[in-house]
Protein backbone atom coordinates (compact mmCIF):
# COMPACT_ATOMS: atom_id res chain seq x y z
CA UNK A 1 10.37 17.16 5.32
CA UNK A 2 7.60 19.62 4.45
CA UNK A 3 5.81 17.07 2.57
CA UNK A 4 6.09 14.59 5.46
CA UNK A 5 4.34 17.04 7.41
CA UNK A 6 1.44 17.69 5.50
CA UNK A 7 0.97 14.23 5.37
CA UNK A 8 0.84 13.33 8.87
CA UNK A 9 -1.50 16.42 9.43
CA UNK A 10 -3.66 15.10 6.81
CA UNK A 11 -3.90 11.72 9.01
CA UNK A 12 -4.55 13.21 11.76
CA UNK A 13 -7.36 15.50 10.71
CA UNK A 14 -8.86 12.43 8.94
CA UNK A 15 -9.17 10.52 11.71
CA UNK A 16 -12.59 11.78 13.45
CA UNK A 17 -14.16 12.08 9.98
CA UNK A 18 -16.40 8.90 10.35
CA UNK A 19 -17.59 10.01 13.10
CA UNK A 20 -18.24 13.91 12.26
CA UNK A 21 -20.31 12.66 8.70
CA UNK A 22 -21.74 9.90 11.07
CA UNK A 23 -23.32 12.50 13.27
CA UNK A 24 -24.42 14.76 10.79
CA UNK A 25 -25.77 11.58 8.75
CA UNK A 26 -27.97 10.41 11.48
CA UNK A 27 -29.25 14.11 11.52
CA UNK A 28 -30.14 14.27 7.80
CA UNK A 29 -32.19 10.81 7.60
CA UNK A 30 -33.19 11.37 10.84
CA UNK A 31 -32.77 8.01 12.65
CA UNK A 32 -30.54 6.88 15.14
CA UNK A 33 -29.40 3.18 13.27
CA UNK A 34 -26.20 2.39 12.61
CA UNK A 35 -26.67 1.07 9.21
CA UNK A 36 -27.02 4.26 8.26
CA UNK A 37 -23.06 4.75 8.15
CA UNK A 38 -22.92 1.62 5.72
CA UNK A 39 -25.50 2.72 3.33
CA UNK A 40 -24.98 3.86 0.02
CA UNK A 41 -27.02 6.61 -0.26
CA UNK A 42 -25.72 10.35 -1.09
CA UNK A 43 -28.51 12.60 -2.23
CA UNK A 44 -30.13 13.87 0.73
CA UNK A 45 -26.52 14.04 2.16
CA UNK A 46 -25.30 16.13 -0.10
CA UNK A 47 -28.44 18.30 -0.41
CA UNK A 48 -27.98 18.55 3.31
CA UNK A 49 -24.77 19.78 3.42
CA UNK A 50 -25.38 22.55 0.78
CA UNK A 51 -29.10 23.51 1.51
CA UNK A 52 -30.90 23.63 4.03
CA UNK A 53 -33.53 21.15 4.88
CA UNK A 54 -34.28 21.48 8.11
CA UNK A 55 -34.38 25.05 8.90
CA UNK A 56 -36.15 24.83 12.45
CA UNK A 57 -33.53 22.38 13.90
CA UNK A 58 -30.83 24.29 15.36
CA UNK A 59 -28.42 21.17 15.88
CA UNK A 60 -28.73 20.19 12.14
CA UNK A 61 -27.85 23.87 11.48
CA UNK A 62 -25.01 23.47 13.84
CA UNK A 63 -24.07 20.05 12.85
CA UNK A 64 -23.94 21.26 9.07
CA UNK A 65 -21.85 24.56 9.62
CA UNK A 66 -19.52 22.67 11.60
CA UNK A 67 -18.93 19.70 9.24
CA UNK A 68 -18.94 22.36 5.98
CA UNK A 69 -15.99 23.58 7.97
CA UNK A 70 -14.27 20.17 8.78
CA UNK A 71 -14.11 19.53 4.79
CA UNK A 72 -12.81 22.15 3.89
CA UNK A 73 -10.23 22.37 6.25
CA UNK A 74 -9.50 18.85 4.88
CA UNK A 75 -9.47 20.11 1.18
CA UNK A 76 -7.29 22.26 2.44
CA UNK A 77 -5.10 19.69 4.20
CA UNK A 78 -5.33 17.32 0.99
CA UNK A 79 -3.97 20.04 -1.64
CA UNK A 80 -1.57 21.55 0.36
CA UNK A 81 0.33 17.89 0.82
């Protein structure tokens, strides 16, 4: 039963995460294309979501705290189940 319920909160937290990394993708290679959520390209992503790259931009800075928090919540989520 407990196990069942992990699982179905683990779905259900899952399910905006293409559009939470899409957002903060678009922010990191700055553009606005679509593609970019089919490319497979990692570095800056990952650089953005542990450094900070763009200091002066205050929705990147937002963007990035709030996704940092999103995964782990879903690390969370995923060992707990």
């Amino acid at each position: 039963m407990t196990s069942n319920f992990w699982f179905w909160a683990f779905m259900i937290w899952s399910f905006p995460l293409g559009y939470y990394r899409s957002q903060f993708r678009k922010i990191v290679y700055q553009t606005e294309d679509w593609k970019i959520n089919i490319k497979p390209v990692f570095v800056k992503e990952v650089k953005g979501l542990f450094q900070n790259l763009y200091p002066e931009n205050d929705n990147y800075l937002k963007m990035r705290n709030f996704y940092r928090f999103y995964l782990v919540v879903y690390l969370v989520l995923f060992f707990l189940w």
